[in-house]
PDB file of N, CA and C in Angstrom:
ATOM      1  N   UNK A   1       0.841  -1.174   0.000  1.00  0.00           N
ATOM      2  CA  UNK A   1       0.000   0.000   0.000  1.00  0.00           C
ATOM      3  C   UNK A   1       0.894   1.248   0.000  1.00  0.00           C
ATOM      4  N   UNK A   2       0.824   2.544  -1.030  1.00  0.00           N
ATOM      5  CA  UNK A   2       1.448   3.183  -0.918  1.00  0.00           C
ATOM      6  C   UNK A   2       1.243   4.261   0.514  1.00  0.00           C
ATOM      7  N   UNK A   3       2.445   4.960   0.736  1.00  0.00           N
ATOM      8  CA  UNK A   3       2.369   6.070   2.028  1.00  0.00           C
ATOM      9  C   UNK A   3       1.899   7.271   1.162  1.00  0.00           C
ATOM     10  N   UNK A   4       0.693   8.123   2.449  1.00  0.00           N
ATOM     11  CA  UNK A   4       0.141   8.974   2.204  1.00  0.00           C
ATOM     12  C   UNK A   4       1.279  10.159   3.161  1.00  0.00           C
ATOM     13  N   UNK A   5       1.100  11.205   1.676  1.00  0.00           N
ATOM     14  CA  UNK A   5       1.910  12.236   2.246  1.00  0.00           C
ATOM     15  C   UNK A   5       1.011  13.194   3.062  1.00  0.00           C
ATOM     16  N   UNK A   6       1.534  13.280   4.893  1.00  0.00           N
ATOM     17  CA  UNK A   6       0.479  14.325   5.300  1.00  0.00           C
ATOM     18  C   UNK A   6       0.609  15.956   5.241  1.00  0.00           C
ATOM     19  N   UNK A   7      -0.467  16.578   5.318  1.00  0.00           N
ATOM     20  CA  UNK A   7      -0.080  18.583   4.551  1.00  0.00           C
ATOM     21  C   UNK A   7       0.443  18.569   6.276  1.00  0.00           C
ATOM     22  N   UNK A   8       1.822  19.615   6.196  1.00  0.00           N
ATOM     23  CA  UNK A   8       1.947  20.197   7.378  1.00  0.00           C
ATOM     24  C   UNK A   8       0.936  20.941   7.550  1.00  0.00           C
ATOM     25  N   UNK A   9       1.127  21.587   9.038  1.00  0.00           N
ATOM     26  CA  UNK A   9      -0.100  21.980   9.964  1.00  0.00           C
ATOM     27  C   UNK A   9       0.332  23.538   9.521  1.00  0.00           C
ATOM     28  N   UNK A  10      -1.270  23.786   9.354  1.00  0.00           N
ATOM     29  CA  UNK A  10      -1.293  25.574   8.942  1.00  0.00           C
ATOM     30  C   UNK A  10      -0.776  26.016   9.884  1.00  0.00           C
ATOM     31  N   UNK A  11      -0.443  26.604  11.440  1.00  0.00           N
ATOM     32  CA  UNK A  11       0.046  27.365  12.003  1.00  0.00           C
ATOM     33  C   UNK A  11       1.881  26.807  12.119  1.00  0.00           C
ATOM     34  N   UNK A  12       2.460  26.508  11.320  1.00  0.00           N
ATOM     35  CA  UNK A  12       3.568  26.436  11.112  1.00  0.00           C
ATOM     36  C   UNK A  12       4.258  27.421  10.914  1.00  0.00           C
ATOM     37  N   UNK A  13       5.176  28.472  11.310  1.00  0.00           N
ATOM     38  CA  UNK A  13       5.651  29.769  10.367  1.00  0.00           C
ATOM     39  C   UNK A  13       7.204  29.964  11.221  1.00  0.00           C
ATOM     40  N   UNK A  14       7.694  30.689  10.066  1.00  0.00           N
ATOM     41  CA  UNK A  14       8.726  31.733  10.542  1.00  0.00           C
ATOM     42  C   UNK A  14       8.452  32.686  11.673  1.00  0.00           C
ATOM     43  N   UNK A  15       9.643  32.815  12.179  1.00  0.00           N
ATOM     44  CA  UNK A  15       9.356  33.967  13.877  1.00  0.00           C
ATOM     45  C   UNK A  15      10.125  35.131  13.506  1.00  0.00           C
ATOM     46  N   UNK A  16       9.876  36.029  13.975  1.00  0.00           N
ATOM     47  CA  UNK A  16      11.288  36.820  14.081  1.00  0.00           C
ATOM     48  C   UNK A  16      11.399  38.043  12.592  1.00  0.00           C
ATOM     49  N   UNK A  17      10.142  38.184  11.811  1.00  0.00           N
ATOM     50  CA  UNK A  17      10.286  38.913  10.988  1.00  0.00           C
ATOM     51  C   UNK A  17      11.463  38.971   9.799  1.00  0.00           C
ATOM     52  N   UNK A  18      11.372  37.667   9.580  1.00  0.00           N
ATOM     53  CA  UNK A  18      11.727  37.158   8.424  1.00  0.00           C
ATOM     54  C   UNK A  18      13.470  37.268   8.415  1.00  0.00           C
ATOM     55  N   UNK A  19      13.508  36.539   9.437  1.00  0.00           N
ATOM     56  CA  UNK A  19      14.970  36.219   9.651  1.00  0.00           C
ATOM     57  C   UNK A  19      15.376  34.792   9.884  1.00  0.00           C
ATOM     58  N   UNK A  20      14.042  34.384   9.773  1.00  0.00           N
ATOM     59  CA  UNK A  20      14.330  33.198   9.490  1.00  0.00           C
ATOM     60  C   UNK A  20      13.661  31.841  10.532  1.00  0.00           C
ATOM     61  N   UNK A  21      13.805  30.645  10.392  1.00  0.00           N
ATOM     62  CA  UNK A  21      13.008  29.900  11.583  1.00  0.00           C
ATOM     63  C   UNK A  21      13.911  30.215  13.175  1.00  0.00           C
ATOM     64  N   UNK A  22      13.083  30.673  13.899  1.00  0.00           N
ATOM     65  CA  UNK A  22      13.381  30.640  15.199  1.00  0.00           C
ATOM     66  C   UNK A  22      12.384  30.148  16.375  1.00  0.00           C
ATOM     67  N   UNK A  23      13.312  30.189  17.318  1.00  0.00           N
ATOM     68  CA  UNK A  23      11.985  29.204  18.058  1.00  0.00           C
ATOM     69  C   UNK A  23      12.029  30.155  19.411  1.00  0.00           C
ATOM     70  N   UNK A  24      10.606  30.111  19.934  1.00  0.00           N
ATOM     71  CA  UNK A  24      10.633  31.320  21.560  1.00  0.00           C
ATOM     72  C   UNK A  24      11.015  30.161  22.729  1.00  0.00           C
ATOM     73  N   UNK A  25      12.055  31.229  23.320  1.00  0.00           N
ATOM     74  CA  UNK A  25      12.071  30.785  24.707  1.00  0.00           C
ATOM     75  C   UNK A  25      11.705  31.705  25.910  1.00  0.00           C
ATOM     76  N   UNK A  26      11.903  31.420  27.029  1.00  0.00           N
ATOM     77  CA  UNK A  26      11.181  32.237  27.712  1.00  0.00           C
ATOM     78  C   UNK A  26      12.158  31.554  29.208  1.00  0.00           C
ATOM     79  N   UNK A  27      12.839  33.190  30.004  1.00  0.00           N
ATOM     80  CA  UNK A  27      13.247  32.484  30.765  1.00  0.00           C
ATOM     81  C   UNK A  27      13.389  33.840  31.751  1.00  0.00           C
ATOM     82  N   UNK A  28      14.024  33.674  33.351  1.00  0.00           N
ATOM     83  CA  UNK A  28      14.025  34.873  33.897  1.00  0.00           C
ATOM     84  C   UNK A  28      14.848  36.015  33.370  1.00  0.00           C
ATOM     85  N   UNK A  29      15.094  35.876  32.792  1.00  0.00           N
ATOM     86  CA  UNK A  29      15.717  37.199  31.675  1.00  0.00           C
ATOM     87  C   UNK A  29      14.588  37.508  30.732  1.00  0.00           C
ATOM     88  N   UNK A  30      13.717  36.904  30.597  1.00  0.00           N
ATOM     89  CA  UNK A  30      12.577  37.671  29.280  1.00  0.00           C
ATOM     90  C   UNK A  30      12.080  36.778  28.757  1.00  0.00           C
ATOM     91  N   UNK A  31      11.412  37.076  27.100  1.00  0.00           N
ATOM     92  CA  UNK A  31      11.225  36.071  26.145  1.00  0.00           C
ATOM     93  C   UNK A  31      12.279  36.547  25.325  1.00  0.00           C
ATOM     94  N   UNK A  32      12.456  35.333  24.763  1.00  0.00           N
ATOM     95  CA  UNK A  32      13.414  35.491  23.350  1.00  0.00           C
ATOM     96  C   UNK A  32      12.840  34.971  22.055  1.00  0.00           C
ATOM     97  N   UNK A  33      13.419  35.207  21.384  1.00  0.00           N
ATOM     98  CA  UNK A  33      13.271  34.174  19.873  1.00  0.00           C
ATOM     99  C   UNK A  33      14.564  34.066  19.733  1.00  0.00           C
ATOM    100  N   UNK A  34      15.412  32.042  19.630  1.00  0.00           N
ATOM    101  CA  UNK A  34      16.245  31.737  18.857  1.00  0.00           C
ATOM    102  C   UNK A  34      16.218  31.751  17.856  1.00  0.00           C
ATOM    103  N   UNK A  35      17.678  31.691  16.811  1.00  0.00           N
ATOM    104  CA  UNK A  35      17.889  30.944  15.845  1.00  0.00           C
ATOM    105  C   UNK A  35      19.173  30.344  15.737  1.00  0.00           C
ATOM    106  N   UNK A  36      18.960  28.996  15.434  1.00  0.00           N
ATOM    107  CA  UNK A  36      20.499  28.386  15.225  1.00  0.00           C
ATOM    108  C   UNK A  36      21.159  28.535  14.016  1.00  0.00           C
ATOM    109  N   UNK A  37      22.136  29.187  13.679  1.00  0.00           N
ATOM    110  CA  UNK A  37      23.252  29.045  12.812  1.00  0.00           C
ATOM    111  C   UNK A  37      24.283  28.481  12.123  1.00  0.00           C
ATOM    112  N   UNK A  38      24.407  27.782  11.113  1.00  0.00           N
ATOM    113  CA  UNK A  38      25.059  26.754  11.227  1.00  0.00           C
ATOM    114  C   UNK A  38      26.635  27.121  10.639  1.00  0.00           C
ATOM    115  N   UNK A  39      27.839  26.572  10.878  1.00  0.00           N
ATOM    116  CA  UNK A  39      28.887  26.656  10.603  1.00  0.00           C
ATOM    117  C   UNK A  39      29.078  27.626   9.072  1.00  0.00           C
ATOM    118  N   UNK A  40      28.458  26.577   7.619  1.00  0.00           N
ATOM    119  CA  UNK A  40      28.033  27.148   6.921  1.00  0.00           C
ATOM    120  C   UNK A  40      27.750  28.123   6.975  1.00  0.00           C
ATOM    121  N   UNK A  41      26.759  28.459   7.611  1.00  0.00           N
ATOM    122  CA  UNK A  41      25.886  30.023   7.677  1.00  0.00           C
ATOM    123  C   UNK A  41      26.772  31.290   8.335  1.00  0.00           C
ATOM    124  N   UNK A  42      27.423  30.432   9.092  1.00  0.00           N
ATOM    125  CA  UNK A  42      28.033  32.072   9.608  1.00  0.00           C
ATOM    126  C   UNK A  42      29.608  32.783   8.480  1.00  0.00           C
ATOM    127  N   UNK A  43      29.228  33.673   8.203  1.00  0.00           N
ATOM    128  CA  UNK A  43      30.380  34.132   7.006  1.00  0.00           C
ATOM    129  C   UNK A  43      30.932  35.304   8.014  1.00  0.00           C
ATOM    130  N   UNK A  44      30.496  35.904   9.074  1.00  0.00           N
ATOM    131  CA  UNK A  44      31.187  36.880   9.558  1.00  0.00           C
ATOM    132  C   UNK A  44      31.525  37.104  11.106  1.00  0.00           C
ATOM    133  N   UNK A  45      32.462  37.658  11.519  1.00  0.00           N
ATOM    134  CA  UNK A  45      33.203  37.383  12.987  1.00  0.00           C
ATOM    135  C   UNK A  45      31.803  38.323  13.627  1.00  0.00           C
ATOM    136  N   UNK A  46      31.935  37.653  15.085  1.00  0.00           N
ATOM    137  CA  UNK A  46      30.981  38.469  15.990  1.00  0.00           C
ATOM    138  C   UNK A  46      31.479  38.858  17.419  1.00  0.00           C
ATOM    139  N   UNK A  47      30.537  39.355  18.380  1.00  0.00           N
ATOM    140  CA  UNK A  47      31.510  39.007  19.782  1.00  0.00           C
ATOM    141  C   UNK A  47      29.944  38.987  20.503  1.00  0.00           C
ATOM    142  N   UNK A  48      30.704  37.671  21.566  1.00  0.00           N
ATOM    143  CA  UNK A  48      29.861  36.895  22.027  1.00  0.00           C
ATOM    144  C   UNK A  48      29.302  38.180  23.153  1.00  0.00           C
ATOM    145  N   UNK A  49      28.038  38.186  23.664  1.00  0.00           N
ATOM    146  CA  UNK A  49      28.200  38.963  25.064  1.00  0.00           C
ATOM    147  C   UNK A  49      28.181  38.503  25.981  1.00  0.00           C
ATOM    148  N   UNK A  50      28.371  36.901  26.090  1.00  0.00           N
ATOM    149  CA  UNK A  50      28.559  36.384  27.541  1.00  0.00           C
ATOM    150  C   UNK A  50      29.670  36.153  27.730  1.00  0.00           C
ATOM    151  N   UNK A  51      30.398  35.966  26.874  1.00  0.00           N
ATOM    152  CA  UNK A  51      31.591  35.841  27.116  1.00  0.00           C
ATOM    153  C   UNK A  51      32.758  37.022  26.883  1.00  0.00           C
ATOM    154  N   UNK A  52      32.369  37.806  25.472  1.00  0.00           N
ATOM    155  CA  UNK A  52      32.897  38.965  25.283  1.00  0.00           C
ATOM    156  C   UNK A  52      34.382  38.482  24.271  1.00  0.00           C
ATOM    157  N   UNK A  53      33.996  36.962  23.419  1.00  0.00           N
ATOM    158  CA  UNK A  53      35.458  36.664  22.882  1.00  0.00           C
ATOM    159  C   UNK A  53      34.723  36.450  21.772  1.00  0.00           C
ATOM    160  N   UNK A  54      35.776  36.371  20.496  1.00  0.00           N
ATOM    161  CA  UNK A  54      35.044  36.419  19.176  1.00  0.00           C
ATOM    162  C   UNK A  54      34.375  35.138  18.784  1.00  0.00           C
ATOM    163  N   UNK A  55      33.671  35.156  17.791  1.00  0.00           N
ATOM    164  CA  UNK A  55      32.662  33.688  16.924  1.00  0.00           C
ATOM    165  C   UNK A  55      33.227  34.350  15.890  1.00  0.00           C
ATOM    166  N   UNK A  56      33.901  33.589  15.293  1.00  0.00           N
ATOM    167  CA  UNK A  56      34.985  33.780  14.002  1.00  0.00           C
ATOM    168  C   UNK A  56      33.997  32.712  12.983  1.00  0.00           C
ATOM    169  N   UNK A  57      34.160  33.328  11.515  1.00  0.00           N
ATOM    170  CA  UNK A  57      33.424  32.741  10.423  1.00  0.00           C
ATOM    171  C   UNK A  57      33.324  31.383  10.424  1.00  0.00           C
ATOM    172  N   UNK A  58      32.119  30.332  10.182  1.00  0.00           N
ATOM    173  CA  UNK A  58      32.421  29.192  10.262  1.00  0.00           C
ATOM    174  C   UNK A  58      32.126  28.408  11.991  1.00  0.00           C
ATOM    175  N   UNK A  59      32.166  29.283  12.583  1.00  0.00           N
ATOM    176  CA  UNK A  59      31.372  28.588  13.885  1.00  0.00           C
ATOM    177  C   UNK A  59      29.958  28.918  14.504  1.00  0.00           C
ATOM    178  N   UNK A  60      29.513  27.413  14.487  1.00  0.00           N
ATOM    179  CA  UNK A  60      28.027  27.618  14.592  1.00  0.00           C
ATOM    180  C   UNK A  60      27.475  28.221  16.086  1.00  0.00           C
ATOM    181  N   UNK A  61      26.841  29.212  15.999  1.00  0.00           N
ATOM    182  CA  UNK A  61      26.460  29.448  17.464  1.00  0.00           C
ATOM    183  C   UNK A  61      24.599  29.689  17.226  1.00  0.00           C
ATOM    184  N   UNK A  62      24.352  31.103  18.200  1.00  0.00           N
ATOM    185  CA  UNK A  62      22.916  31.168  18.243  1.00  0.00           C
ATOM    186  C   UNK A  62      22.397  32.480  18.091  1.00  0.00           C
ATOM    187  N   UNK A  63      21.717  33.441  17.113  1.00  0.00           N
ATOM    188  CA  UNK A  63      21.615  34.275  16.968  1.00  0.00           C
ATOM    189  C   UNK A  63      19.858  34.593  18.432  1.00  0.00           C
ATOM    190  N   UNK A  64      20.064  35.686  19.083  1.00  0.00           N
ATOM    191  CA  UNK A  64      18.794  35.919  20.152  1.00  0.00           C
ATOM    192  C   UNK A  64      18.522  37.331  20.101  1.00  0.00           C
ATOM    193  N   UNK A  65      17.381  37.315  20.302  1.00  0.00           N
ATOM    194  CA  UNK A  65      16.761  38.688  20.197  1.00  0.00           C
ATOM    195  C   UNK A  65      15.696  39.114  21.059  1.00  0.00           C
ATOM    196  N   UNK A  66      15.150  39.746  22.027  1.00  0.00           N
ATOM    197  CA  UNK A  66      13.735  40.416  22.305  1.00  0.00           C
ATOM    198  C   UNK A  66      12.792  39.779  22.059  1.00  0.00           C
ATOM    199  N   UNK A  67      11.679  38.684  22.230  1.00  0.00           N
ATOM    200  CA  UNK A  67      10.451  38.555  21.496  1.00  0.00           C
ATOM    201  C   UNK A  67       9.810  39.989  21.282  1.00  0.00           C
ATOM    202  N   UNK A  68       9.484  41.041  21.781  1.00  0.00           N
ATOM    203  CA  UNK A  68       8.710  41.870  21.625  1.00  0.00           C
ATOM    204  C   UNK A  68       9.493  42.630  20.685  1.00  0.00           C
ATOM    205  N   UNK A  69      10.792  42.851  20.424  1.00  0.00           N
ATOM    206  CA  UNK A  69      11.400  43.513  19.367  1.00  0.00           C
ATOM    207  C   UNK A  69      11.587  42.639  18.376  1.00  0.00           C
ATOM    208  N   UNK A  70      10.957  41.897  17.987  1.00  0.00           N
ATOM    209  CA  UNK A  70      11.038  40.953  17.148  1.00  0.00           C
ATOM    210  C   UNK A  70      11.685  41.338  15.711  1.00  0.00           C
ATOM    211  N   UNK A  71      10.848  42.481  15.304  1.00  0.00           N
ATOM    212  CA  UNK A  71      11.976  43.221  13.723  1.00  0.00           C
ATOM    213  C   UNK A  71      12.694  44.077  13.754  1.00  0.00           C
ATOM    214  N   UNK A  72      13.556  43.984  14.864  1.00  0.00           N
ATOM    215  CA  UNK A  72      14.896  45.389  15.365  1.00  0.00           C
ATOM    216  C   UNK A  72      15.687  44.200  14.909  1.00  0.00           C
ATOM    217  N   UNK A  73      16.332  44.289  14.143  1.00  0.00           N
ATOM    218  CA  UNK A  73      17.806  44.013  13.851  1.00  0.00           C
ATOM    219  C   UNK A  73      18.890  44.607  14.696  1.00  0.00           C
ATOM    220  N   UNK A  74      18.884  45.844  15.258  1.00  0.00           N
ATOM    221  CA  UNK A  74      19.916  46.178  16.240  1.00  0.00           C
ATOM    222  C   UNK A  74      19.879  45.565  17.784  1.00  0.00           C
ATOM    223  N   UNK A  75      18.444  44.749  18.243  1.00  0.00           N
ATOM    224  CA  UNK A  75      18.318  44.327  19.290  1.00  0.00           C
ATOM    225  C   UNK A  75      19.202  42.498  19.109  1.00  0.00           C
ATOM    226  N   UNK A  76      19.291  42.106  17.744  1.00  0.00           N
ATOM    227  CA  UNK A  76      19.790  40.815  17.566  1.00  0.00           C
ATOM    228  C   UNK A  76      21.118  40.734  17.679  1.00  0.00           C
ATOM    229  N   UNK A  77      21.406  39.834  18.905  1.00  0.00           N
ATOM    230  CA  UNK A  77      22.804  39.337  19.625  1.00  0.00           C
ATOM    231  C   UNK A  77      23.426  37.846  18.855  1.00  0.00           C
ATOM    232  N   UNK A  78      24.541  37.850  18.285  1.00  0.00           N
ATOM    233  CA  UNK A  78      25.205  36.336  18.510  1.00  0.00           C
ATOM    234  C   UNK A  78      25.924  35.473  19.778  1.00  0.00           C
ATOM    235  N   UNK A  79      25.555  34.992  20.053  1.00  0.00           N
ATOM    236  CA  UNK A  79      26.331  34.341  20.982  1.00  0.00           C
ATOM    237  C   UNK A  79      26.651  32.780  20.813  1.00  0.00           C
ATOM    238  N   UNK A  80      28.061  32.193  21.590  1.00  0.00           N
ATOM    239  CA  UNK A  80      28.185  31.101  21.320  1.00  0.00           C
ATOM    240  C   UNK A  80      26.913  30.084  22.089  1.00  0.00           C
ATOM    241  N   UNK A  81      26.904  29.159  21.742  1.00  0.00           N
ATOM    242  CA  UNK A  81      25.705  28.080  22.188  1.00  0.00           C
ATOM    243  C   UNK A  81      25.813  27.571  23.367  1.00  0.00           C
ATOM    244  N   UNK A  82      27.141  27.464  24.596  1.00  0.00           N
ATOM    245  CA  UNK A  82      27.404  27.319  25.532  1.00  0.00           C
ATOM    246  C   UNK A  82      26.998  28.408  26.865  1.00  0.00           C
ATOM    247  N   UNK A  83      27.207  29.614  25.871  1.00  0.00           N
ATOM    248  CA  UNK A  83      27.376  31.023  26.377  1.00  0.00           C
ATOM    249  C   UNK A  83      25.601  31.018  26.685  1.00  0.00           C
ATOM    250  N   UNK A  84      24.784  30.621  26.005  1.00  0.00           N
ATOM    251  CA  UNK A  84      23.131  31.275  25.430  1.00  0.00           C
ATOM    252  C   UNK A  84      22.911  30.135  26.576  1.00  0.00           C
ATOM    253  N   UNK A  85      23.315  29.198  26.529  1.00  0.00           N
ATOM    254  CA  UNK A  85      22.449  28.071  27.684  1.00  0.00           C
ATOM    255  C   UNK A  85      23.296  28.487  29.091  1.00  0.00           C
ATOM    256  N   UNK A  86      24.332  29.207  29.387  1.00  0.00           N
ATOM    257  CA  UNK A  86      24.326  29.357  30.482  1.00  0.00           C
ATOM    258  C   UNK A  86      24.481  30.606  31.087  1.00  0.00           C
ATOM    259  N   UNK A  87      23.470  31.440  30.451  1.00  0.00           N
ATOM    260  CA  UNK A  87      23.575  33.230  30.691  1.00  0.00           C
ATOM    261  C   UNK A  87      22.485  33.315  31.517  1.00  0.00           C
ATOM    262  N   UNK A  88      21.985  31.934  32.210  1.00  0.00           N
ATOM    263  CA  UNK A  88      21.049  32.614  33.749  1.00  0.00           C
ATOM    264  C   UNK A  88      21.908  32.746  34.802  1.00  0.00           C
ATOM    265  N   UNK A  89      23.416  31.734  34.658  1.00  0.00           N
ATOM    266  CA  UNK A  89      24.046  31.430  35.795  1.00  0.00           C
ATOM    267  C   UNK A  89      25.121  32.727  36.120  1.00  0.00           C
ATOM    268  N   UNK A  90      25.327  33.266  34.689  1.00  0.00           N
ATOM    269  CA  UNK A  90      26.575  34.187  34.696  1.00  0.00           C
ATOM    270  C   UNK A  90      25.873  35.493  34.090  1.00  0.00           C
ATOM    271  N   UNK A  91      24.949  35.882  33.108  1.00  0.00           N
ATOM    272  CA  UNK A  91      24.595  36.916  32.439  1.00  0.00           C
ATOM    273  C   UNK A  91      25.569  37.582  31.640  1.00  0.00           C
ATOM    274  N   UNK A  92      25.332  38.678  30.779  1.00  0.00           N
ATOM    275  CA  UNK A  92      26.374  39.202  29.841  1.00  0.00           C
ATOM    276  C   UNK A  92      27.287  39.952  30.756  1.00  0.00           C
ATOM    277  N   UNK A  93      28.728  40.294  30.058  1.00  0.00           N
ATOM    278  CA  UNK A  93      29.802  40.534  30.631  1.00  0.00           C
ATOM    279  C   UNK A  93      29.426  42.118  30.645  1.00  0.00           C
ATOM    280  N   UNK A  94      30.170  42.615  31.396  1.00  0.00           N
ATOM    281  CA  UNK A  94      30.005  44.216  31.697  1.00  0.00           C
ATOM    282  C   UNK A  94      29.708  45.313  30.452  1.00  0.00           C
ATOM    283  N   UNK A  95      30.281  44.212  29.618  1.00  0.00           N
ATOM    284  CA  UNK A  95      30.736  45.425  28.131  1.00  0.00           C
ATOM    285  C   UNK A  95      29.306  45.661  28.107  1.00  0.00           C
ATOM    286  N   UNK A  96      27.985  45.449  28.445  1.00  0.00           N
ATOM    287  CA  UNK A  96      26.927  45.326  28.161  1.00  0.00           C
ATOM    288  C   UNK A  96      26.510  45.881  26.239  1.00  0.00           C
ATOM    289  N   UNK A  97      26.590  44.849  25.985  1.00  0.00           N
ATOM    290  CA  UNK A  97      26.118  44.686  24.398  1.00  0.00           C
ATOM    291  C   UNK A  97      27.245  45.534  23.452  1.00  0.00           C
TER     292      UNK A  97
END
């Protein structure tokens, strides 16, 4: 019997004003919207703010932003993926942003 292809589910979408799939989190720092980045994807150096050291081209980290600023591009942070899961314990470094 052949397999039936099922329609994804209408409320499926992009977050983040068209920057791409991200997903909300929500934590005592705020809401956010992620997005993961992949090695590939990153073509340009950044600096982390939890840590305050560079993400050089080619390493995958996590782009975060504001949920409520959702289409400010100046509110969107990179940070490494170590840095983003443990910025309840430590928070961003002084340089603040």
């Amino acid at each position: 019997m052949p397999r039936r292809n099922h329609p994804k589910p209408e409320n499926t979408r992009p977050l983040g004003g068209g920057v791409g799939w991200a997903r909300a989190e929500s934590g005592p720092d705020g809401d956010w919207l992620v997005r993961a980045i992949s090695g590939a994807q990153a073509q340009k150096t950044y600096r982390c703010p939890g840590c305050d050291h560079e993400i050089r081209p080619g390493t995958p980290h996590v782009v975060a932003w504001p949920a409520e600023e959702s289409g400010s591009v100046e509110e969107r942070r990179h940070w490494h993926q170590g840095c983003w899961d443990s910025r309840r314990r430590r928070g961003p470094t002084a340089r603040r942003w």
